[in-house]
PDB file of N, CA and C in Angstrom:
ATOM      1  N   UNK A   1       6.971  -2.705  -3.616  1.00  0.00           N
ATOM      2  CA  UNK A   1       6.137  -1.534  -3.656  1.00  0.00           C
ATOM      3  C   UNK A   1       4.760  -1.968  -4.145  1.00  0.00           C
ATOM      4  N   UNK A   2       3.585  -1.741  -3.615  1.00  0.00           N
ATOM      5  CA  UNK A   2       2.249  -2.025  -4.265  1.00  0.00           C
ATOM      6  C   UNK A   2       1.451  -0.266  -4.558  1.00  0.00           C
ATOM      7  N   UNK A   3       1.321  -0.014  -5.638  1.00  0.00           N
ATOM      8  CA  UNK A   3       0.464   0.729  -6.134  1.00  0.00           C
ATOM      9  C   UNK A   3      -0.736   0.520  -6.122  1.00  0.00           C
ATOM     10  N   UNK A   4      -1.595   1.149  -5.560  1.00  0.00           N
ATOM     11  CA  UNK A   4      -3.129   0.646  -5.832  1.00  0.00           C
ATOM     12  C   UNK A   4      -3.894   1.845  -5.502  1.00  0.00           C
ATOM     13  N   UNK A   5      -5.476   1.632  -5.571  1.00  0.00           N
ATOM     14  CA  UNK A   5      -6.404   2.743  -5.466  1.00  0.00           C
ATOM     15  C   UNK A   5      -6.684   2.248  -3.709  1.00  0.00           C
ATOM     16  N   UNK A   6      -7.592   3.170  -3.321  1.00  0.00           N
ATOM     17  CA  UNK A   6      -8.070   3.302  -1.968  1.00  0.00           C
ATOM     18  C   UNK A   6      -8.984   2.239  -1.438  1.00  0.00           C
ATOM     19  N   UNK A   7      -9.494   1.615  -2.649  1.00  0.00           N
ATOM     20  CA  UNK A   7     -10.639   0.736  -1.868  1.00  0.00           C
ATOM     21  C   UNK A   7      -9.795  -0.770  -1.503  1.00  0.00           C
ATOM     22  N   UNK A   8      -8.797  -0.994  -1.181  1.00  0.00           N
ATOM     23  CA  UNK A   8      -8.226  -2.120  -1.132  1.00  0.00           C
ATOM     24  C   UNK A   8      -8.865  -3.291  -1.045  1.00  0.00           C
ATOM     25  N   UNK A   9      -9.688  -3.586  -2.448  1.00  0.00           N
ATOM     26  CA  UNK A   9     -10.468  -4.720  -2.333  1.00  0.00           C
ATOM     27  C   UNK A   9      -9.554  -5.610  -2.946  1.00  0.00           C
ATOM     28  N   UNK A  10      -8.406  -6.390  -2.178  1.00  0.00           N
ATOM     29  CA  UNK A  10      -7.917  -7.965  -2.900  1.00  0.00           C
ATOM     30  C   UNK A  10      -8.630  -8.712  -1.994  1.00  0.00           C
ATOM     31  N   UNK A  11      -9.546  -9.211  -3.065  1.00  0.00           N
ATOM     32  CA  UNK A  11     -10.497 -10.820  -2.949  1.00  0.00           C
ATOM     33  C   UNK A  11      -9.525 -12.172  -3.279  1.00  0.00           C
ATOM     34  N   UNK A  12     -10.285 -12.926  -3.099  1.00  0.00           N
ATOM     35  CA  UNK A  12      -9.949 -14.504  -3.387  1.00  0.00           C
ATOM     36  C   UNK A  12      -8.546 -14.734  -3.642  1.00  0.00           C
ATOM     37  N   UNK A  13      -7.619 -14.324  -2.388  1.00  0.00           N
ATOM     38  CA  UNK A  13      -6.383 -14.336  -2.556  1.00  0.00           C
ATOM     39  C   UNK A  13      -6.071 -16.030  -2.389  1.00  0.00           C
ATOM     40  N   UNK A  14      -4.504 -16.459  -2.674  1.00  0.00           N
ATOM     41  CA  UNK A  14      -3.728 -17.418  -2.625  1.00  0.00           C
ATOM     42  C   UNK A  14      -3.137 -17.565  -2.187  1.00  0.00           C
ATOM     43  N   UNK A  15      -2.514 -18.403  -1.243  1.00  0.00           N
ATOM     44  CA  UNK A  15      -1.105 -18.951  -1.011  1.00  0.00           C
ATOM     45  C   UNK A  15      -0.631 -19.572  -1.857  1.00  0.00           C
ATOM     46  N   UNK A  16       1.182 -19.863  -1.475  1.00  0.00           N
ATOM     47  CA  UNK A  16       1.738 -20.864  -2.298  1.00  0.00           C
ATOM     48  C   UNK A  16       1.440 -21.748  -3.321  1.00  0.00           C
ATOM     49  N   UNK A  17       0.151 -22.326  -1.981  1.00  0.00           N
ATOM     50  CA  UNK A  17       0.252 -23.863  -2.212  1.00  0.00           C
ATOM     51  C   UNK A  17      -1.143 -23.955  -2.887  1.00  0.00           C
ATOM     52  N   UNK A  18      -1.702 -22.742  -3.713  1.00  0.00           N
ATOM     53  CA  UNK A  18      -3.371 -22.579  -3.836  1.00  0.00           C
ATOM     54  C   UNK A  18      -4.206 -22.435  -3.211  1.00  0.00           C
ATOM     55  N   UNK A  19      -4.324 -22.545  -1.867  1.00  0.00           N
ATOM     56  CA  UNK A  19      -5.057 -22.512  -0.511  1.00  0.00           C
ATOM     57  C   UNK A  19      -5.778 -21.348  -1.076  1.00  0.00           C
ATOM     58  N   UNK A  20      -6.891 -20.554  -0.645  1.00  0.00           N
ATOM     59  CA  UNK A  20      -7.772 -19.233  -0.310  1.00  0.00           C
ATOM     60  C   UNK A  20      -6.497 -18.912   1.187  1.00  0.00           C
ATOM     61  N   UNK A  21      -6.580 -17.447   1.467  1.00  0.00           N
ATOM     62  CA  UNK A  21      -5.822 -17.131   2.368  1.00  0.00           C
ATOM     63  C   UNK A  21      -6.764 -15.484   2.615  1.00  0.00           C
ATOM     64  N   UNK A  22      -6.220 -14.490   3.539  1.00  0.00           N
ATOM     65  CA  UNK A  22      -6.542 -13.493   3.472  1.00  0.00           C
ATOM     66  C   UNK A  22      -5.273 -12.479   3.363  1.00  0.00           C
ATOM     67  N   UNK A  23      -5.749 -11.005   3.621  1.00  0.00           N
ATOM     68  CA  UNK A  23      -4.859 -10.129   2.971  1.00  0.00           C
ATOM     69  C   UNK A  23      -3.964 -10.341   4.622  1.00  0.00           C
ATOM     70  N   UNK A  24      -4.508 -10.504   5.859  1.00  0.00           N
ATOM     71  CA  UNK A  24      -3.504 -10.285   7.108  1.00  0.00           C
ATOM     72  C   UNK A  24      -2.866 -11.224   6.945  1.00  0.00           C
ATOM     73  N   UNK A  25      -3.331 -12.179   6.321  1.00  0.00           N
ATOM     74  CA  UNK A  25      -1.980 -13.646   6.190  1.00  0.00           C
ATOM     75  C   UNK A  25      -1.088 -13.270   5.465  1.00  0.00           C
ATOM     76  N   UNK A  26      -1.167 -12.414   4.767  1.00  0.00           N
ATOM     77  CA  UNK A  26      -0.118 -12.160   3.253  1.00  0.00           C
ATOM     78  C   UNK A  26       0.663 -11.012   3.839  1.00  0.00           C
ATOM     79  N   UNK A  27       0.263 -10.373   4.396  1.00  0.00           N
ATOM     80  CA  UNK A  27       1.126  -9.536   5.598  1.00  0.00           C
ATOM     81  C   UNK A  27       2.111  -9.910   6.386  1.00  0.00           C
ATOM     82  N   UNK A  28       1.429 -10.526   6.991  1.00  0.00           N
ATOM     83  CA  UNK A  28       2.430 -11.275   8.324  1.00  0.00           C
ATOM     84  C   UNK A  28       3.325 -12.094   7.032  1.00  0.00           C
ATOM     85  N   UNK A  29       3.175 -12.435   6.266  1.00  0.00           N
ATOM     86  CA  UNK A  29       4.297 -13.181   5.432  1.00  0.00           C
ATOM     87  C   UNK A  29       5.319 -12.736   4.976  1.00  0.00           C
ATOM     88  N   UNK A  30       4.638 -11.453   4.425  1.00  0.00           N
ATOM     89  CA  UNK A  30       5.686 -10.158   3.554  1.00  0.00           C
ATOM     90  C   UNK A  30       6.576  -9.682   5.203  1.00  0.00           C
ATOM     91  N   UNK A  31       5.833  -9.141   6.343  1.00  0.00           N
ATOM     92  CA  UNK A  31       6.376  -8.869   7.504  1.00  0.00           C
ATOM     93  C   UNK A  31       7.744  -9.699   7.445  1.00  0.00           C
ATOM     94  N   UNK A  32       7.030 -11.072   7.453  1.00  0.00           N
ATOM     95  CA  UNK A  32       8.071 -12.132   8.238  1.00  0.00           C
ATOM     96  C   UNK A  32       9.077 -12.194   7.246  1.00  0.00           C
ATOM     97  N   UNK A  33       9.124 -12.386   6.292  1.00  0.00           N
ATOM     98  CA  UNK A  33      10.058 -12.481   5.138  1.00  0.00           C
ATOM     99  C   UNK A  33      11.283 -11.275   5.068  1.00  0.00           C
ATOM    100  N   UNK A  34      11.162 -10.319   5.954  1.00  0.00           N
ATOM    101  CA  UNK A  34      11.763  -9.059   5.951  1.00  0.00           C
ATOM    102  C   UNK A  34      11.660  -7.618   5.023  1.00  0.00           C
ATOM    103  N   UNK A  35      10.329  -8.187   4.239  1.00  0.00           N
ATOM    104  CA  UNK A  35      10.674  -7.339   3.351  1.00  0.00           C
ATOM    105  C   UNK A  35       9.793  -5.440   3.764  1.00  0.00           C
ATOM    106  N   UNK A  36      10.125  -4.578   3.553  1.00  0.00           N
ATOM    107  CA  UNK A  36       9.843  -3.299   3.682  1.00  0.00           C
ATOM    108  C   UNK A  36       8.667  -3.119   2.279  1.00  0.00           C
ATOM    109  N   UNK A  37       7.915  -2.976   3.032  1.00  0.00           N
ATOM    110  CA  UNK A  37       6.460  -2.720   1.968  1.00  0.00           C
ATOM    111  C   UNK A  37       6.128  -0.938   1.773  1.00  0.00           C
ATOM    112  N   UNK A  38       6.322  -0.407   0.386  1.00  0.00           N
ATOM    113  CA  UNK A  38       6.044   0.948   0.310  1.00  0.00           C
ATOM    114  C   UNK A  38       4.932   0.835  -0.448  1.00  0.00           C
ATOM    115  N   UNK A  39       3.732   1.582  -0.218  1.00  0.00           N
ATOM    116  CA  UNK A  39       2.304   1.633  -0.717  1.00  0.00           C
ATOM    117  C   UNK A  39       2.170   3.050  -0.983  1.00  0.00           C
ATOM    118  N   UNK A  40       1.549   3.369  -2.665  1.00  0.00           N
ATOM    119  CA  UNK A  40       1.314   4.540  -3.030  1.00  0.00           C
ATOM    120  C   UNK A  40      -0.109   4.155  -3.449  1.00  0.00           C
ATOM    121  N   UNK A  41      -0.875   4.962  -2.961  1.00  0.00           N
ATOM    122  CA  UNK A  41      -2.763   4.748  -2.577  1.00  0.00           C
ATOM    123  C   UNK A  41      -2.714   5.665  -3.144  1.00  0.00           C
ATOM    124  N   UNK A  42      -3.602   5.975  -4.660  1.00  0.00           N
ATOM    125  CA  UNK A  42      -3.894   7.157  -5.506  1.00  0.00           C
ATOM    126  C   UNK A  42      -5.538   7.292  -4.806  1.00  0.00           C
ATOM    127  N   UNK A  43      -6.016   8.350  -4.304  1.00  0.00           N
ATOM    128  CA  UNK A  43      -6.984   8.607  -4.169  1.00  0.00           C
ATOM    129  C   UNK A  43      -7.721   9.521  -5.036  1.00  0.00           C
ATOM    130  N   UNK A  44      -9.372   9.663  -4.851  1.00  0.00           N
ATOM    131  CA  UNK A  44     -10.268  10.226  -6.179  1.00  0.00           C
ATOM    132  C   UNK A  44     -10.044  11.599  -5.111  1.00  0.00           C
ATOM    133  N   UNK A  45     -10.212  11.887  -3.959  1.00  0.00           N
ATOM    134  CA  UNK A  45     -10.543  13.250  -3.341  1.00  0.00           C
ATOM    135  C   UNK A  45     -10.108  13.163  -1.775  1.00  0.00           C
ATOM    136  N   UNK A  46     -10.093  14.621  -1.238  1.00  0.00           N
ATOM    137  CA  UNK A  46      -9.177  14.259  -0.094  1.00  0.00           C
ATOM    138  C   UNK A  46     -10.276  14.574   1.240  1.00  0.00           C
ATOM    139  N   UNK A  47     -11.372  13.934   1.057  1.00  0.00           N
ATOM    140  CA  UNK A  47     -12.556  14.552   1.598  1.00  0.00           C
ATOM    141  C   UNK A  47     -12.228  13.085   3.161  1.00  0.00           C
ATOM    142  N   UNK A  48     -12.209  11.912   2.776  1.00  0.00           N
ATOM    143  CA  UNK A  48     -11.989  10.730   3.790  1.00  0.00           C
ATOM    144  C   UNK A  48     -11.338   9.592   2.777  1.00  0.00           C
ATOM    145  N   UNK A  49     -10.286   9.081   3.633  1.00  0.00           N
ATOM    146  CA  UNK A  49      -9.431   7.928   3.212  1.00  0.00           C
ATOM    147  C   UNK A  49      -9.618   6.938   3.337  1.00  0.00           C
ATOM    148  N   UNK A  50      -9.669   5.828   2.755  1.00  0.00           N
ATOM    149  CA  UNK A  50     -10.470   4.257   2.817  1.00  0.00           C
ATOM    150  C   UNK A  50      -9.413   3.589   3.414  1.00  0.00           C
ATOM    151  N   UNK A  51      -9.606   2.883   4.097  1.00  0.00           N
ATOM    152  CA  UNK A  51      -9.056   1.605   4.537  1.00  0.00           C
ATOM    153  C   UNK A  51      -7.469   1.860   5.232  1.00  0.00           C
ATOM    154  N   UNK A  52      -7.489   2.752   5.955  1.00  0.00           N
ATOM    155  CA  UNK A  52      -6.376   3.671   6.373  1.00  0.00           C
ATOM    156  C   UNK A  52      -5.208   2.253   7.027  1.00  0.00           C
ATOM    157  N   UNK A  53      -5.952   1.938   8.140  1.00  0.00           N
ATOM    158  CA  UNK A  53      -5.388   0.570   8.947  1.00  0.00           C
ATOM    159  C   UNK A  53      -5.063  -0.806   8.483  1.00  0.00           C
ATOM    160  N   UNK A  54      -5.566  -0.908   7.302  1.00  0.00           N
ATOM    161  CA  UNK A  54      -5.504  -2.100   6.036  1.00  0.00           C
ATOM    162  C   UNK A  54      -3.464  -1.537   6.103  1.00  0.00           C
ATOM    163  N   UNK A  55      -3.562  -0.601   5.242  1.00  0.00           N
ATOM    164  CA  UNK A  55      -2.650   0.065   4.493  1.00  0.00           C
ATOM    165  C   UNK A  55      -1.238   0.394   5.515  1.00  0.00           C
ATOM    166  N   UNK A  56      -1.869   0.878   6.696  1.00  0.00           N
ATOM    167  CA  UNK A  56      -0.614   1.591   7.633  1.00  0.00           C
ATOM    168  C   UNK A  56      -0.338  -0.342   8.269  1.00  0.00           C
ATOM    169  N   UNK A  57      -1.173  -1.377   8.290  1.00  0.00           N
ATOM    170  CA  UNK A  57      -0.716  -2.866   8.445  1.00  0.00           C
ATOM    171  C   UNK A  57       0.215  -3.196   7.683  1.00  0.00           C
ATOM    172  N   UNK A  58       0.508  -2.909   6.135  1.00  0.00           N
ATOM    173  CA  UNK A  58       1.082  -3.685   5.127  1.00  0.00           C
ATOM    174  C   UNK A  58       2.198  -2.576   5.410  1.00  0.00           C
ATOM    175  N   UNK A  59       2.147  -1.268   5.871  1.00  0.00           N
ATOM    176  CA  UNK A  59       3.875  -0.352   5.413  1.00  0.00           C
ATOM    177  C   UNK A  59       4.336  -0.603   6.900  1.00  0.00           C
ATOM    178  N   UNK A  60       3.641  -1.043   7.963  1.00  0.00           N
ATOM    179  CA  UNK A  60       4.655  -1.084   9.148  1.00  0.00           C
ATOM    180  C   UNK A  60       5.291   0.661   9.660  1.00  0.00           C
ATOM    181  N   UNK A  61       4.995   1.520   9.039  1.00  0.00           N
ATOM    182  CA  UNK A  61       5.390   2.639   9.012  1.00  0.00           C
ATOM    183  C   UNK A  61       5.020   4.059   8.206  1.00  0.00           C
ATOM    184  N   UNK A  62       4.411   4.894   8.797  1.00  0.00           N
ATOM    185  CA  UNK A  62       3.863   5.830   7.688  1.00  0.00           C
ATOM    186  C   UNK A  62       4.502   6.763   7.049  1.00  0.00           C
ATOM    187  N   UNK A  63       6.312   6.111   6.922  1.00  0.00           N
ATOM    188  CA  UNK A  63       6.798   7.123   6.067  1.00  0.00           C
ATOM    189  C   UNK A  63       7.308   6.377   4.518  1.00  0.00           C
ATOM    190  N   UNK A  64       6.724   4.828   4.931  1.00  0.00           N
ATOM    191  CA  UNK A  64       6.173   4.322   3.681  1.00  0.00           C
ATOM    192  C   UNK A  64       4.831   3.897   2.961  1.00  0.00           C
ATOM    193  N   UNK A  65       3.604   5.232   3.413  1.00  0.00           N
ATOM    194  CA  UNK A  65       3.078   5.121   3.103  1.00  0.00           C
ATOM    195  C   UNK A  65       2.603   6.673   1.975  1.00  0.00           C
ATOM    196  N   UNK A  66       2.190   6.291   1.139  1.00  0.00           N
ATOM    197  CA  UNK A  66       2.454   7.640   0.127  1.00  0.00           C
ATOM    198  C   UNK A  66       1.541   8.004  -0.505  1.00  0.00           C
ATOM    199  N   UNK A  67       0.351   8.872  -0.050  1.00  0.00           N
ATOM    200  CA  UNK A  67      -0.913   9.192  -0.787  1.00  0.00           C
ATOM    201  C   UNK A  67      -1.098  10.467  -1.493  1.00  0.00           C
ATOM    202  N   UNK A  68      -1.141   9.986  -3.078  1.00  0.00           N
ATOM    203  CA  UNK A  68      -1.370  10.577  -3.898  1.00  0.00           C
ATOM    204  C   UNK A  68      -2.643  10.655  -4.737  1.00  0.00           C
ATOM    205  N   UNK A  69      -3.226  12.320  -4.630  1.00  0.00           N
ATOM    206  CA  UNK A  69      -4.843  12.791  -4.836  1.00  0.00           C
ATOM    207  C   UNK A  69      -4.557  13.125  -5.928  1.00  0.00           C
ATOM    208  N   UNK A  70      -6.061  12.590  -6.633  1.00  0.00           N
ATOM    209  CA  UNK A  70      -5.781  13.018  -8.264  1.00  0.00           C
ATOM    210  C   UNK A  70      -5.712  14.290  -8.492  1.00  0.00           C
ATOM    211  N   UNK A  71      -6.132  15.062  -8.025  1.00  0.00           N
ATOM    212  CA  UNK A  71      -6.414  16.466  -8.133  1.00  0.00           C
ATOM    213  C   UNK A  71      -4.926  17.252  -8.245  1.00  0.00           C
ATOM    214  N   UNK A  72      -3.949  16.437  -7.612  1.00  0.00           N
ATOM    215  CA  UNK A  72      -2.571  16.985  -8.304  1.00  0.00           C
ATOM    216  C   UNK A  72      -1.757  15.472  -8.226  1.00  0.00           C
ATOM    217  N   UNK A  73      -2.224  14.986  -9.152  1.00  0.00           N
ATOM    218  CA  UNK A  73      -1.453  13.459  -9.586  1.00  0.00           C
ATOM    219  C   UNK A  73       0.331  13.608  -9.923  1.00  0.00           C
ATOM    220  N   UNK A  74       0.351  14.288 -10.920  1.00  0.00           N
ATOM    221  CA  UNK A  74       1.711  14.465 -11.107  1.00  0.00           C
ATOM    222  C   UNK A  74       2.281  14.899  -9.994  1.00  0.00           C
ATOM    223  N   UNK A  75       2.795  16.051  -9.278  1.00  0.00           N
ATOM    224  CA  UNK A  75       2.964  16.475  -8.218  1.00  0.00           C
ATOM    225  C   UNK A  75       3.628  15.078  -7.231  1.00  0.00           C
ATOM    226  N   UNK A  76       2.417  14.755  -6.397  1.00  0.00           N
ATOM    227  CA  UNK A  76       2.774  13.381  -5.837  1.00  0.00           C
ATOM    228  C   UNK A  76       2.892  12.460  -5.743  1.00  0.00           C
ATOM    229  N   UNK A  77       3.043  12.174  -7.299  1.00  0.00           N
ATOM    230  CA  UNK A  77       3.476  10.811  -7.768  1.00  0.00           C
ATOM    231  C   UNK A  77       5.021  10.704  -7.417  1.00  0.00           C
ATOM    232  N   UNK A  78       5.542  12.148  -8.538  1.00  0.00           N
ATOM    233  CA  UNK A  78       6.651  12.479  -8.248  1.00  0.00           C
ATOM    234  C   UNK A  78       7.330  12.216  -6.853  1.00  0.00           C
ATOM    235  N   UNK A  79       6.832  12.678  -5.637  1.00  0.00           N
ATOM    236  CA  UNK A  79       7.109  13.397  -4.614  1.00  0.00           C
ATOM    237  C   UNK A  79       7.177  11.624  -4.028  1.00  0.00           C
ATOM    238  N   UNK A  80       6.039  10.802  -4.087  1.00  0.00           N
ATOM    239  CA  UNK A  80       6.183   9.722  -3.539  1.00  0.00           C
ATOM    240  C   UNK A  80       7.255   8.812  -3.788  1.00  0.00           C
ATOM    241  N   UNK A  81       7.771   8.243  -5.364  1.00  0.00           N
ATOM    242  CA  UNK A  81       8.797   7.898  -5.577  1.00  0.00           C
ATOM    243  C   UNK A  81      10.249   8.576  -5.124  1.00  0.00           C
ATOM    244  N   UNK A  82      10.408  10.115  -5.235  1.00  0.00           N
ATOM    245  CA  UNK A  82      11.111  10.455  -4.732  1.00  0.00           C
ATOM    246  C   UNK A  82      11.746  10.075  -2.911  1.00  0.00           C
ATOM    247  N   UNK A  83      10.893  10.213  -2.230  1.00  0.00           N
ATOM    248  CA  UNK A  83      10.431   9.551  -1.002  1.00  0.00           C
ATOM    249  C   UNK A  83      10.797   8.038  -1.198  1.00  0.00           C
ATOM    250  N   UNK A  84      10.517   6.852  -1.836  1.00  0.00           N
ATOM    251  CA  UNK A  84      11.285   5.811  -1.785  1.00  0.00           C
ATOM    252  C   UNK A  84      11.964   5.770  -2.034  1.00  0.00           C
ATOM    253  N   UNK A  85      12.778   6.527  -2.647  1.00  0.00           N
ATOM    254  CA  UNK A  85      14.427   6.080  -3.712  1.00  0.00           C
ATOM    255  C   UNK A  85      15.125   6.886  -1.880  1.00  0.00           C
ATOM    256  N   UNK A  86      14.899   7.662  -1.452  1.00  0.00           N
ATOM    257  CA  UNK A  86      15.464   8.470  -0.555  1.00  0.00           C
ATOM    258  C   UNK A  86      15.246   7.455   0.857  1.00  0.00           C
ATOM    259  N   UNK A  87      14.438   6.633   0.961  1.00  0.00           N
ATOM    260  CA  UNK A  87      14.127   5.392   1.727  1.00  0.00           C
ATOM    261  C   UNK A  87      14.734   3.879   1.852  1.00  0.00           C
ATOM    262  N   UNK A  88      15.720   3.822   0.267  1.00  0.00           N
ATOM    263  CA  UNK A  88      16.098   2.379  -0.021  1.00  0.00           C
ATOM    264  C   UNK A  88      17.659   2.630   0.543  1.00  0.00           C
TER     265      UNK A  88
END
């Protein structure tokens, strides 16, 4: 599961082996590895969503993708975890 905010800025990522890599390499890895990626993107407002295609790349699916607006944080925090446990 990766929690994060909207601006999906991971910089100066790594491989393994220390290499610099990017975030589509680390994708296709997590992809290849089998693993099911659930992303909860807390956003500031529900006016436009950042980096929509970044995000719907890493869940493979948008019913693991789970956006929660601060403006009712609790609410769909809740609602999102609920949504993965009902997913595993």
């Amino acid at each position: 599961m990766v929690i994060s905010d909207e601006e999906w800025d991971i910089k100066k990522l790594q491989n393994s082996k220390g290499s610099r890599t990017d975030a589509k390499s680390v994708v296709n890895l997590l992809h290849g590895a089998g693993y099911k990626v659930h992303a909860v993107i807390v956003r500031p407002n529900r006016d436009e969503d950042l980096n929509e295609e970044e995000i719907l790349s890493l869940t493979e699916d948008e019913k693991r993708y789970h956006k929660v607006y601060t403006d009712s944080f609790e609410t769909e925090i809740k609602a999102a975890f609920a949504s993965i446990l009902e997913q595993l």
